[in-house]
N, C-alpha and C. Protein backbone atom coordinates (compact mmCIF):
# COMPACT_ATOMS: atom_id res chain seq x y z
N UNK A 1 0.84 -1.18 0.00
CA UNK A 1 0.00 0.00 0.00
C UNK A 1 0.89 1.24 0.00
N UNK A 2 0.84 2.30 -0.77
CA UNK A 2 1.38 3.41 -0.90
C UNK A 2 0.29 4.75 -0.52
N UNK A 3 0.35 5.48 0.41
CA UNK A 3 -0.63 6.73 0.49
C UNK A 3 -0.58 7.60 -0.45
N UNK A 4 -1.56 7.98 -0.82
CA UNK A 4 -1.54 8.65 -2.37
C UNK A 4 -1.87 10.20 -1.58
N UNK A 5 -2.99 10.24 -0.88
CA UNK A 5 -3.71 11.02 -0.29
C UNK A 5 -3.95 11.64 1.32
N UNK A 6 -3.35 12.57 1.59
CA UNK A 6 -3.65 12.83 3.10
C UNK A 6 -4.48 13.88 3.14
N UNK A 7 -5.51 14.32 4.50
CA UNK A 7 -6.23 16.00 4.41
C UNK A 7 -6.31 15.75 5.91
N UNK A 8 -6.29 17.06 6.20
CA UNK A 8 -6.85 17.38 7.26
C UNK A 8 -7.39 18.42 7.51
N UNK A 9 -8.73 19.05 8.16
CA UNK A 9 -9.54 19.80 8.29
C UNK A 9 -9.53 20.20 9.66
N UNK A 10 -9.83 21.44 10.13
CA UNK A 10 -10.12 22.77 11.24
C UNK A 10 -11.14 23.70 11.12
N UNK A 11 -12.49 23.50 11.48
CA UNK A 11 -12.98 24.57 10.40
C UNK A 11 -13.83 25.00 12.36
N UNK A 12 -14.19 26.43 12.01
CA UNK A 12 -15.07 26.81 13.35
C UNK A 12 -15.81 26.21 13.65
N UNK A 13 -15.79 25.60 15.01
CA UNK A 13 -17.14 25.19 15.93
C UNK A 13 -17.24 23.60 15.61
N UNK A 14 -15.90 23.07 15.01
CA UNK A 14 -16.03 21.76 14.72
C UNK A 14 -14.44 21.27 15.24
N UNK A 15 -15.23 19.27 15.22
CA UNK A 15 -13.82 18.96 15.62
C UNK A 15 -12.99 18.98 14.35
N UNK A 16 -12.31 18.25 14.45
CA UNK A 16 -11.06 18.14 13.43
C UNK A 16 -11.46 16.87 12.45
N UNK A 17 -10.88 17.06 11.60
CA UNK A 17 -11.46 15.99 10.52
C UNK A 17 -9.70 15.51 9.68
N UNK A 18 -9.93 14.50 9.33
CA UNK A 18 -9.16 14.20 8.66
C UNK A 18 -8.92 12.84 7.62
N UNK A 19 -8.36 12.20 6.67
CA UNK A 19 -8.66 11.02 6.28
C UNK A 19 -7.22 10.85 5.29
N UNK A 20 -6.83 9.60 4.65
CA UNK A 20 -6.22 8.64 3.94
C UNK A 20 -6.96 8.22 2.61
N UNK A 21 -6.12 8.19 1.78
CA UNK A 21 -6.22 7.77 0.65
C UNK A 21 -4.68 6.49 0.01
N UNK A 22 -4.99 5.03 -0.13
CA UNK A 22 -4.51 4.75 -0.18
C UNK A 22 -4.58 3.49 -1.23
N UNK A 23 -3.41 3.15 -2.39
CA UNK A 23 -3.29 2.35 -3.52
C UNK A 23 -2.44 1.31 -3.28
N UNK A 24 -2.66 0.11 -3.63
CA UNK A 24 -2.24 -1.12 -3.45
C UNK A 24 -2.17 -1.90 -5.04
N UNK A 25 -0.97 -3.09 -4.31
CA UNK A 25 -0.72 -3.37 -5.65
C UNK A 25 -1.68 -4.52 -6.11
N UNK A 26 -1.82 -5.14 -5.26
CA UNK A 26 -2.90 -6.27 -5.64
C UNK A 26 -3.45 -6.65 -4.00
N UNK A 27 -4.49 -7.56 -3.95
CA UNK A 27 -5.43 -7.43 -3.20
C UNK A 27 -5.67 -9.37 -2.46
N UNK A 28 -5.49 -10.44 -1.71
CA UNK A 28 -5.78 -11.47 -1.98
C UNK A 28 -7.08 -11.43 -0.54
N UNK A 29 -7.99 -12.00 -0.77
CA UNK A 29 -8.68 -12.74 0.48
C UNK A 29 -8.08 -13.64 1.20
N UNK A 30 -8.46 -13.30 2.38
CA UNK A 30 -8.26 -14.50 3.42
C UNK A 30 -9.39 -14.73 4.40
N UNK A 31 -9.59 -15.65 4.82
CA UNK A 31 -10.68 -15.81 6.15
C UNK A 31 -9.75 -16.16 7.40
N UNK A 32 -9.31 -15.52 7.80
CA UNK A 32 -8.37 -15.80 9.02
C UNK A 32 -8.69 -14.40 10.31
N UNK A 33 -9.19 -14.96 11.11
CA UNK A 33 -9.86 -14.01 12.23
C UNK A 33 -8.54 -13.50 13.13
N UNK A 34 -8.81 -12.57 13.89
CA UNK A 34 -7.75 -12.17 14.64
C UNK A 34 -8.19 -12.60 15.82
N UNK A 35 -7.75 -13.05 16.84
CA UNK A 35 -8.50 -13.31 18.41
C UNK A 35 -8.22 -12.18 18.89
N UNK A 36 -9.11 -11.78 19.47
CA UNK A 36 -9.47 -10.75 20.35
C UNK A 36 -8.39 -10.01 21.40
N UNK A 37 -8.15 -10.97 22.03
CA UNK A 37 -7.04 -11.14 23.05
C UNK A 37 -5.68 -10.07 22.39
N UNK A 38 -5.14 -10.35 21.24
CA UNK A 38 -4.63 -9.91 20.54
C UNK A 38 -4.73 -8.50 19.90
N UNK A 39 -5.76 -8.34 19.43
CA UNK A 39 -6.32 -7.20 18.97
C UNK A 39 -5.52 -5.53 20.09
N UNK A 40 -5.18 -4.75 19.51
CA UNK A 40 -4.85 -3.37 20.35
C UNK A 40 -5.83 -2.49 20.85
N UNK A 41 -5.84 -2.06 21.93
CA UNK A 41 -6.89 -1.36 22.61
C UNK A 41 -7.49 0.16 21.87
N UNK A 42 -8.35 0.43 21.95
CA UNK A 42 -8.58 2.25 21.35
C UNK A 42 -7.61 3.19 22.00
N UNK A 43 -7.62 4.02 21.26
CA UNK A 43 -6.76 5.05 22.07
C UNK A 43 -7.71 5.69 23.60
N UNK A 44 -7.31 6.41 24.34
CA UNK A 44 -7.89 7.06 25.18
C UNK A 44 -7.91 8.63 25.02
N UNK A 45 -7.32 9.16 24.20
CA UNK A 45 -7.10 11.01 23.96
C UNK A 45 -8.87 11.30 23.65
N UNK A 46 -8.67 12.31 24.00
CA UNK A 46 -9.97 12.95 23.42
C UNK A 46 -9.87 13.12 21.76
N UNK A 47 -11.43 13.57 21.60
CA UNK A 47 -11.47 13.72 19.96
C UNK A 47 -10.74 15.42 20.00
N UNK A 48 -9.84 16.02 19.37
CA UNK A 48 -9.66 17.07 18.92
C UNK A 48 -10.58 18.33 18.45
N UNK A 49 -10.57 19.32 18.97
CA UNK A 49 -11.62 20.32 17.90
C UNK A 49 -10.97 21.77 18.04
N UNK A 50 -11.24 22.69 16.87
CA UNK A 50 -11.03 23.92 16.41
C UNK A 50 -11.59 24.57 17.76
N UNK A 51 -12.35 24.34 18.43
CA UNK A 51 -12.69 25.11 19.29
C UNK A 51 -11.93 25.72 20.47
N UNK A 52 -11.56 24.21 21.11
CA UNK A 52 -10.60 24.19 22.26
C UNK A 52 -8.63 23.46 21.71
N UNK A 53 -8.76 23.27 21.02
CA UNK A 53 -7.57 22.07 20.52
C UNK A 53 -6.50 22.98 19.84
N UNK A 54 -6.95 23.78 18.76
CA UNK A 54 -5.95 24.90 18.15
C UNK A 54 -5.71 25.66 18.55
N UNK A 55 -3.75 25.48 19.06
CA UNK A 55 -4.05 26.48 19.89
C UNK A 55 -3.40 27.87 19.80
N UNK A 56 -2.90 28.08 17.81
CA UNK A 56 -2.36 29.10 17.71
C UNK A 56 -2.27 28.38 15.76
N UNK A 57 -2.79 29.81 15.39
CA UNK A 57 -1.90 29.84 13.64
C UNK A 57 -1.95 31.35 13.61
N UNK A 58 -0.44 30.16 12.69
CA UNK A 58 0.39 31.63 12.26
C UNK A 58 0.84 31.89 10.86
N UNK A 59 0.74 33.23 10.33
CA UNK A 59 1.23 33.59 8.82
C UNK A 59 2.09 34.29 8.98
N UNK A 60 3.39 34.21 8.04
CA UNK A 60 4.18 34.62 8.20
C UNK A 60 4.98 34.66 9.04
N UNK A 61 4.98 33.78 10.45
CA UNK A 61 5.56 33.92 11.68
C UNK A 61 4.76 34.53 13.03
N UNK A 62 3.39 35.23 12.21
CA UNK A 62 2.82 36.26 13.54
C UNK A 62 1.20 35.48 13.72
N UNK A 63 0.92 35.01 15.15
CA UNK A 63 -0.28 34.57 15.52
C UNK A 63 -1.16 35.22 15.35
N UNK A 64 -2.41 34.85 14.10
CA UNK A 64 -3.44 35.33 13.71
C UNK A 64 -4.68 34.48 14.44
N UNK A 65 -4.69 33.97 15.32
CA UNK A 65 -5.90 33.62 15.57
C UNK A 65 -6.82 33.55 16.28
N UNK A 66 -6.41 35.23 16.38
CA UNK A 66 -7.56 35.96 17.84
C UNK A 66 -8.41 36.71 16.70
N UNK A 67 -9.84 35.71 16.62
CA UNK A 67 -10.66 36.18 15.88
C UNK A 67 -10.74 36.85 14.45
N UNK A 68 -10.27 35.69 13.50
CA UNK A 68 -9.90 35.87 12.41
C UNK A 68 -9.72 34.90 11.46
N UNK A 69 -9.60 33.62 11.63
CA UNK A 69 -9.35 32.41 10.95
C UNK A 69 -10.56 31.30 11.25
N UNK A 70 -11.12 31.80 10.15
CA UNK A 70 -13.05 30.65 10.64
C UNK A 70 -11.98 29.36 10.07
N UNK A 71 -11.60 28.98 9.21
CA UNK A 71 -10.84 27.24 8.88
C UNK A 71 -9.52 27.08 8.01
N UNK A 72 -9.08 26.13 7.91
CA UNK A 72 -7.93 25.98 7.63
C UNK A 72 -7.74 24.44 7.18
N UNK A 73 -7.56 24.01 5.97
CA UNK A 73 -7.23 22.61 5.50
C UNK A 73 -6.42 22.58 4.38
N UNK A 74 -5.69 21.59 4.59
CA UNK A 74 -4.65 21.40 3.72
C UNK A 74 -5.22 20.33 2.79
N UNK A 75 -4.30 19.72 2.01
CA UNK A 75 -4.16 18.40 1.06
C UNK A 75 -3.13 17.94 0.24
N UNK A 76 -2.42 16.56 1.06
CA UNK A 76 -1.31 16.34 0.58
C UNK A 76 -1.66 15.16 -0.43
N UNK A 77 -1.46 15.52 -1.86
CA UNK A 77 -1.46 14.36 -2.68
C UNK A 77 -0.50 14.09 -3.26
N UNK A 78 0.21 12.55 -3.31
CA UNK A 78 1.55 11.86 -3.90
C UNK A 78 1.37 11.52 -5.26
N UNK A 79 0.19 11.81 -5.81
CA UNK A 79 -0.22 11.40 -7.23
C UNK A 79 0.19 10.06 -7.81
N UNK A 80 -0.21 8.99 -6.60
CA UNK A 80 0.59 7.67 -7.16
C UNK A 80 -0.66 6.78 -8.40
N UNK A 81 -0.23 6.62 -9.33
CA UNK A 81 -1.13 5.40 -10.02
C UNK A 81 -0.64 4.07 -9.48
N UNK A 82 -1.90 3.17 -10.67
CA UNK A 82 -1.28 2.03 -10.69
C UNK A 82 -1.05 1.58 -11.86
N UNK A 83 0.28 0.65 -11.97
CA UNK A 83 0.82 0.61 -13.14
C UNK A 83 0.03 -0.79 -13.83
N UNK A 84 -0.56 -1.21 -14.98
CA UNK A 84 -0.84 -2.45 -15.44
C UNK A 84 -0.08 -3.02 -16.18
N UNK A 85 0.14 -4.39 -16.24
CA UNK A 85 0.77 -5.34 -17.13
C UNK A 85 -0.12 -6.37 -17.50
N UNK A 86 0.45 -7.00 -18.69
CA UNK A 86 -0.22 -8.58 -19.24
C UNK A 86 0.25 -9.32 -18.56
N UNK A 87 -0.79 -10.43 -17.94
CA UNK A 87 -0.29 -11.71 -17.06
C UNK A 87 -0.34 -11.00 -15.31
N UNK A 88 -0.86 -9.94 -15.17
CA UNK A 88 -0.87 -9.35 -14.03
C UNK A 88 -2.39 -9.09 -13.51
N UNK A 89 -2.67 -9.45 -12.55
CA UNK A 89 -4.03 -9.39 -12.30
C UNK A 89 -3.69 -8.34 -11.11
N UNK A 90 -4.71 -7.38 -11.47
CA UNK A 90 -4.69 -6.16 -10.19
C UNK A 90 -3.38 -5.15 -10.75
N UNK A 91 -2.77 -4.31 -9.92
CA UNK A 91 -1.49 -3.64 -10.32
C UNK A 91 0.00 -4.30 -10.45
N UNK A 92 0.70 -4.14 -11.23
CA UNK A 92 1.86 -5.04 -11.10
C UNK A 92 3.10 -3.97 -10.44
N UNK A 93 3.02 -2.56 -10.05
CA UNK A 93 4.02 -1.81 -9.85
C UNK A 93 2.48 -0.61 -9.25
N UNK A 94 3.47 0.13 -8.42
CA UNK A 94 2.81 1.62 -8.16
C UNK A 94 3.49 2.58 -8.69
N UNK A 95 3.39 3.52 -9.29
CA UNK A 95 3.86 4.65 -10.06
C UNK A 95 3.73 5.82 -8.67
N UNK A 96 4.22 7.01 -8.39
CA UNK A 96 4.23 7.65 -7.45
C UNK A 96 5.10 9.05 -8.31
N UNK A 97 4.13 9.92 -8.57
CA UNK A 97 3.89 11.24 -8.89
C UNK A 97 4.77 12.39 -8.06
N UNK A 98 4.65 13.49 -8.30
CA UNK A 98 5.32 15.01 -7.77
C UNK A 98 4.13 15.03 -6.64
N UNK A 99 4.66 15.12 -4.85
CA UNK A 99 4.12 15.64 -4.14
C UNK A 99 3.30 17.10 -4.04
N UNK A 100 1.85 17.04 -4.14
CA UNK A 100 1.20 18.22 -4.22
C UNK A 100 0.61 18.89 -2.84
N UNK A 101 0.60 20.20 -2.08
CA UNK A 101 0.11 20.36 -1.20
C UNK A 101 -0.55 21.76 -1.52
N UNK A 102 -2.16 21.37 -1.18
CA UNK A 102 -2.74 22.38 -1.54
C UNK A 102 -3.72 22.74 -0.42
N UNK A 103 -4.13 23.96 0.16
CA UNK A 103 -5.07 23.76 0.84
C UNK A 103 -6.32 25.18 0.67
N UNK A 104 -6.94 25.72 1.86
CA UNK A 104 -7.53 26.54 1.52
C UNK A 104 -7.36 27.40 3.02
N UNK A 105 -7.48 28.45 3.22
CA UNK A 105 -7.52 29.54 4.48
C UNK A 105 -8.77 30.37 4.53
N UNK A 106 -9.75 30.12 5.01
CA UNK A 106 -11.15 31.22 5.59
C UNK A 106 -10.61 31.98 6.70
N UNK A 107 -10.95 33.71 6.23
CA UNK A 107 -10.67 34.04 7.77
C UNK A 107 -11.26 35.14 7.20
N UNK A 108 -11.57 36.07 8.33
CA UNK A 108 -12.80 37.42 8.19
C UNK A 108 -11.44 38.26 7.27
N UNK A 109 -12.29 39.22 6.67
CA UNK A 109 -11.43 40.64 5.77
C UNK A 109 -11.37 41.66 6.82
N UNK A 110 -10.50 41.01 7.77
CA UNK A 110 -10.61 42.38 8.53
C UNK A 110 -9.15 43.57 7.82
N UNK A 111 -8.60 43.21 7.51
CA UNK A 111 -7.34 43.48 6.70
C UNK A 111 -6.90 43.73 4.93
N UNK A 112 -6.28 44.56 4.47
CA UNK A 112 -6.37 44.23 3.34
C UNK A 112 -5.08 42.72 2.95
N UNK A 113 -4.37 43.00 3.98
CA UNK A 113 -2.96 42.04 4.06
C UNK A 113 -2.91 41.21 3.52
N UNK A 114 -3.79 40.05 3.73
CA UNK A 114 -3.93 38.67 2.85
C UNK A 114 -4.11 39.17 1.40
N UNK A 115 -5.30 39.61 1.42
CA UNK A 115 -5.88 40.43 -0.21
C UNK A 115 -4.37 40.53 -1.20
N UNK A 116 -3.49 41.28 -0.64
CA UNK A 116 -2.86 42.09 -1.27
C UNK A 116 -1.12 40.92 -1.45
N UNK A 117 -1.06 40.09 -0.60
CA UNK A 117 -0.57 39.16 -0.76
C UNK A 117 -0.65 38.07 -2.08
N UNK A 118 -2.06 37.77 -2.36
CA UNK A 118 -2.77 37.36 -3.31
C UNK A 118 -2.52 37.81 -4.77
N UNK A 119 -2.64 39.13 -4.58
CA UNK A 119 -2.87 40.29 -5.78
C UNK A 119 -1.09 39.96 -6.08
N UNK A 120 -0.51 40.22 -5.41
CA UNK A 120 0.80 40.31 -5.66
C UNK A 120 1.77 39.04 -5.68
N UNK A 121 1.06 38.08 -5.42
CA UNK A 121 1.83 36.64 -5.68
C UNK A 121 3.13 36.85 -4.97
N UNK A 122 2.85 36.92 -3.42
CA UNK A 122 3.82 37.21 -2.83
C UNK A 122 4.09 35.54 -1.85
N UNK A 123 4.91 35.16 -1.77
CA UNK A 123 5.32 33.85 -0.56
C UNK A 123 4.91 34.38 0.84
N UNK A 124 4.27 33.36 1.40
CA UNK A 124 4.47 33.77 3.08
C UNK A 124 4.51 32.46 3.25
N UNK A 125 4.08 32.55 4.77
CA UNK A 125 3.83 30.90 5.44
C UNK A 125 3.02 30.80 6.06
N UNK A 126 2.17 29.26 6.72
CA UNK A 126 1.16 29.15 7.70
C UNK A 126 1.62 27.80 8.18
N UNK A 127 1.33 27.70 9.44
CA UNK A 127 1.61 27.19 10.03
C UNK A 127 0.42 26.54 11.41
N UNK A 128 0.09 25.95 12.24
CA UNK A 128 -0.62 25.70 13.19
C UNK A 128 -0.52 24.79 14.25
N UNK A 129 -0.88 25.12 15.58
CA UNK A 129 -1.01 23.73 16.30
C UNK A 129 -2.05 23.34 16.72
N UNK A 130 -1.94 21.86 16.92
CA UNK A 130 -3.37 21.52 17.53
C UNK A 130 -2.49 20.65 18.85
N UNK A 131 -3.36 21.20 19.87
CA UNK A 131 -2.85 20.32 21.39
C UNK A 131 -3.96 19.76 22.75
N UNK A 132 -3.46 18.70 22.82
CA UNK A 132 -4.96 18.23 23.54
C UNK A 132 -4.48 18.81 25.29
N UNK A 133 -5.61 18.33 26.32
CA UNK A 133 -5.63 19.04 27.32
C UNK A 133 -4.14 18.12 27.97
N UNK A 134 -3.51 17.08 27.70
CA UNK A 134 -2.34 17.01 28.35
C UNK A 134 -1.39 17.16 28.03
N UNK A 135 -1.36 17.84 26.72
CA UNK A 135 0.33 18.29 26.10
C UNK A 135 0.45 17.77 24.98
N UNK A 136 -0.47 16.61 24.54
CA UNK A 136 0.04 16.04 23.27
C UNK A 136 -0.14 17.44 22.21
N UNK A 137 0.64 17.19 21.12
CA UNK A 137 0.76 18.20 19.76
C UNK A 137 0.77 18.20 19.05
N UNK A 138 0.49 18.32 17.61
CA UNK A 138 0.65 18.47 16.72
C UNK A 138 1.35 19.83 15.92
N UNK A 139 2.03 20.33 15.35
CA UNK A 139 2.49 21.05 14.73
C UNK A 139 2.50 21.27 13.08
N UNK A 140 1.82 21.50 12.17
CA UNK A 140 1.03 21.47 10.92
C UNK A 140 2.09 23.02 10.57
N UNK A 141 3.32 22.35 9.79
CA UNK A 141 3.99 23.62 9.29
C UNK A 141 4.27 23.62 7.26
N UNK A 142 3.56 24.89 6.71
CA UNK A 142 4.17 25.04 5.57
C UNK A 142 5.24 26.47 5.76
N UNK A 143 6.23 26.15 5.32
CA UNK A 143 7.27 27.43 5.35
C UNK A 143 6.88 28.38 4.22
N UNK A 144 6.72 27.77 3.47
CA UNK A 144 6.02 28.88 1.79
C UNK A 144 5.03 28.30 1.07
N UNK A 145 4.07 29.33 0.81
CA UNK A 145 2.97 29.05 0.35
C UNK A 145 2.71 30.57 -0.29
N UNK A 146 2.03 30.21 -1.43
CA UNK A 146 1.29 31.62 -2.39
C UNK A 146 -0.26 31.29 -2.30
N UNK A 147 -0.52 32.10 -2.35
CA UNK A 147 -2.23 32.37 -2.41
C UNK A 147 -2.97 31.66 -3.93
N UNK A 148 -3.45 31.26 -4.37
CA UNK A 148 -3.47 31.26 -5.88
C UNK A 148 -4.79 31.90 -6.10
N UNK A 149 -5.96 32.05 -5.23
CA UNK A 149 -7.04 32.01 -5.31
C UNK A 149 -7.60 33.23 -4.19
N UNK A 150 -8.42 34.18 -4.39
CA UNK A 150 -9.41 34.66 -2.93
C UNK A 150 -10.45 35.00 -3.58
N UNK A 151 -11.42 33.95 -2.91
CA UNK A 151 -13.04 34.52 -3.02
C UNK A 151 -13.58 35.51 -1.84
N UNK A 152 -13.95 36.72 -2.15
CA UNK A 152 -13.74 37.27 -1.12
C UNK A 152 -15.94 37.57 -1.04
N UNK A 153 -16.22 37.46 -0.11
CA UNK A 153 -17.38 36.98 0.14
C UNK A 153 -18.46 38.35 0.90
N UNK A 154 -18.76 39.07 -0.30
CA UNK A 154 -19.59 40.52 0.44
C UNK A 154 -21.00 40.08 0.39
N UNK A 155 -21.18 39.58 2.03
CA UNK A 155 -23.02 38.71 2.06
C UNK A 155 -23.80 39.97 1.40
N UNK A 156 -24.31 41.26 2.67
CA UNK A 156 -24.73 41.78 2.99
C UNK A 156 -24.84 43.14 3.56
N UNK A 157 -25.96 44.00 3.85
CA UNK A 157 -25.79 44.84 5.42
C UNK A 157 -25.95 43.78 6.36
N UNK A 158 -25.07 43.88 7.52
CA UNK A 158 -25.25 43.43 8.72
C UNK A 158 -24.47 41.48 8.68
N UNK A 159 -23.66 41.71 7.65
CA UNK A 159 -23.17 40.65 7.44
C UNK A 159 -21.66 40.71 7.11
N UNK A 160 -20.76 40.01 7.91
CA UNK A 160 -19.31 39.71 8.05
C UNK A 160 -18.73 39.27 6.79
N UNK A 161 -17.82 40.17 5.99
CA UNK A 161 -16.93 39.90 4.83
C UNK A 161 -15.82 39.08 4.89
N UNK A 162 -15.94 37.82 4.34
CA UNK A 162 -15.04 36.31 4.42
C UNK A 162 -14.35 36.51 2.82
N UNK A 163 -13.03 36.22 3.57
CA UNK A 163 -12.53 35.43 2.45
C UNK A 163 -11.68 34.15 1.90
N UNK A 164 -11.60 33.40 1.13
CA UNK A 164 -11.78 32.07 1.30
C UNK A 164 -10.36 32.22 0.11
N UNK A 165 -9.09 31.77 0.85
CA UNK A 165 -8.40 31.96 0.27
C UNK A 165 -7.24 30.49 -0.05
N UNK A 166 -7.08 30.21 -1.34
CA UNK A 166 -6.87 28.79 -1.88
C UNK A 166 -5.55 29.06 -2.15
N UNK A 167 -4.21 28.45 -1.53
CA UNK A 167 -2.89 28.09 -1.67
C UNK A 167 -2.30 27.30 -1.73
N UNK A 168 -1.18 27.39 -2.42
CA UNK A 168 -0.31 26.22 -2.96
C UNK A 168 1.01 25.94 -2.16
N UNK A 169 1.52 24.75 -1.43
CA UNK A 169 2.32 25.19 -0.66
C UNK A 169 3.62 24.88 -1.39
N UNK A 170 4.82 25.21 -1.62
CA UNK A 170 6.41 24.64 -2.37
C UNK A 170 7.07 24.55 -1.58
N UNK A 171 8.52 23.87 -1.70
CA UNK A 171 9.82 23.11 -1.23
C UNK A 171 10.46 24.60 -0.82
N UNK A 172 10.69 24.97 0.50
CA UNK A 172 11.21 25.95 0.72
C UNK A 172 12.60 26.01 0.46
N UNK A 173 13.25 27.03 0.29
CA UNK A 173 14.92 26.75 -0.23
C UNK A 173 15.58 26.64 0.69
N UNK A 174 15.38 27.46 1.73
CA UNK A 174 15.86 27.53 3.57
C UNK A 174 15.51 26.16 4.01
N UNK A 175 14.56 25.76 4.33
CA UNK A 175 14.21 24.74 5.20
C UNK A 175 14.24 23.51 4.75
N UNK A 176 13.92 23.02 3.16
CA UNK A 176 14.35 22.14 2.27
C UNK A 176 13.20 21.25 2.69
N UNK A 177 11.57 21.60 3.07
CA UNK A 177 10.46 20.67 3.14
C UNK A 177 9.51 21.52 2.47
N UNK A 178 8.18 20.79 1.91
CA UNK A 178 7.36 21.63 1.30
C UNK A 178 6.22 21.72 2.61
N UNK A 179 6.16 20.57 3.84
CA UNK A 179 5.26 20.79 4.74
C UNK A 179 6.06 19.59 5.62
N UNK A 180 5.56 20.04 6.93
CA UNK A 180 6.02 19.26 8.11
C UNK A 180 5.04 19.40 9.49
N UNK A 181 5.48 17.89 9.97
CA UNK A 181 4.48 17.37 10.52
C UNK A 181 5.00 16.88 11.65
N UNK A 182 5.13 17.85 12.55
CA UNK A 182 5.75 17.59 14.47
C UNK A 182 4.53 16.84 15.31
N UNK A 183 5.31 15.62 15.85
CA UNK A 183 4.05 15.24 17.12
C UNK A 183 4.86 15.68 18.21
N UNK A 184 4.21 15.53 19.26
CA UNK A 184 5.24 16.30 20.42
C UNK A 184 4.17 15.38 21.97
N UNK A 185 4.85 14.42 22.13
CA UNK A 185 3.45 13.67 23.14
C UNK A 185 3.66 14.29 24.55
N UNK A 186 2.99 14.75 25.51
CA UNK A 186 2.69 15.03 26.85
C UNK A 186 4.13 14.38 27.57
């Protein structure tokens, strides 16, 4: 099995979401049970959420997230196929593509800053943590990322201006990762 696909989601007033995407080369049945006894226990951590769990993002280096960042999700895809041959039933090889990381940033227009970032195809970074109530961590870092996209969202009178801003993250030249992924346990 090769992971083709990772995401993970933060969005306001929710927990955390996340999922796998994953390609194999071929596939066989078995009927062979596991005994119980054996089997590994659930974890015990709590479920994670945007509410209480994140407990800081940052652009550019500076903590934006005193009332300003409604969500935040990434998406790491490895673009792997599967390769076919004659005399091969299922895949005979996995092919594995240019790492893509793309995600999206909602956060109120209180600023023109982001906007103008956008407009100008300028690099910054984002970054985030998520930490449960005994220390465990996560650390969700892109060093550079461009904007490619802002939908910028004018409801109304009496209605809060969002904008929903879609970036691409690249291989920083300094740091030499396109995204990184710290656990840090209690």
């Amino acid at each position: 099995m090769v992971c083709n696909s990772f995401n993970v989601a933060a969005q306001a007033g929710a927990i955390l979401t996340g999922s796998f995407d994953f390609m194999g080369k071929s596939a066989t049945l078995t009927q062979t049970s596991t005994p119980v006894a054996s089997a590994t226990a659930a974890g015990t951590n709590a479920v994670l959420s945007a509410v209480s769990n994140v407990a800081e993002v940052k652009e550019n280096g500076t903590d934006v997230s005193s009332c300003l960042v409604q969500g935040l999700d990434f998406t790491l895809t490895n673009n792997v196929r599967g390769l076919k041959a004659i005399g091969e039933m299922g895949n005979c090889d996995i092919g594995v593509g240019k790492c893509d990381v793309t995600g999206t940033l909602t956060a109120f227009f209180k600023s023109d800053s982001l906007y103008d970032k956008y407009l100008a195809g300028t690099a910054t970074s984002l970054s985030y943590k998520v930490e449960d109530a005994s220390g465990n961590a996560y650390i969700f870092d892109f060093p550079q990322v461009e904007f490619e996209s802002d939908g910028i969202n004018v409801g109304g009178q009496d209605q809060d201006v969002v904008e929903s801003l879609g970036f691409r993250a690249y291989k920083d030249p300094t740091y030499d990762y396109t995204i990184q992924i710290s656990k840090f346990a209690a």
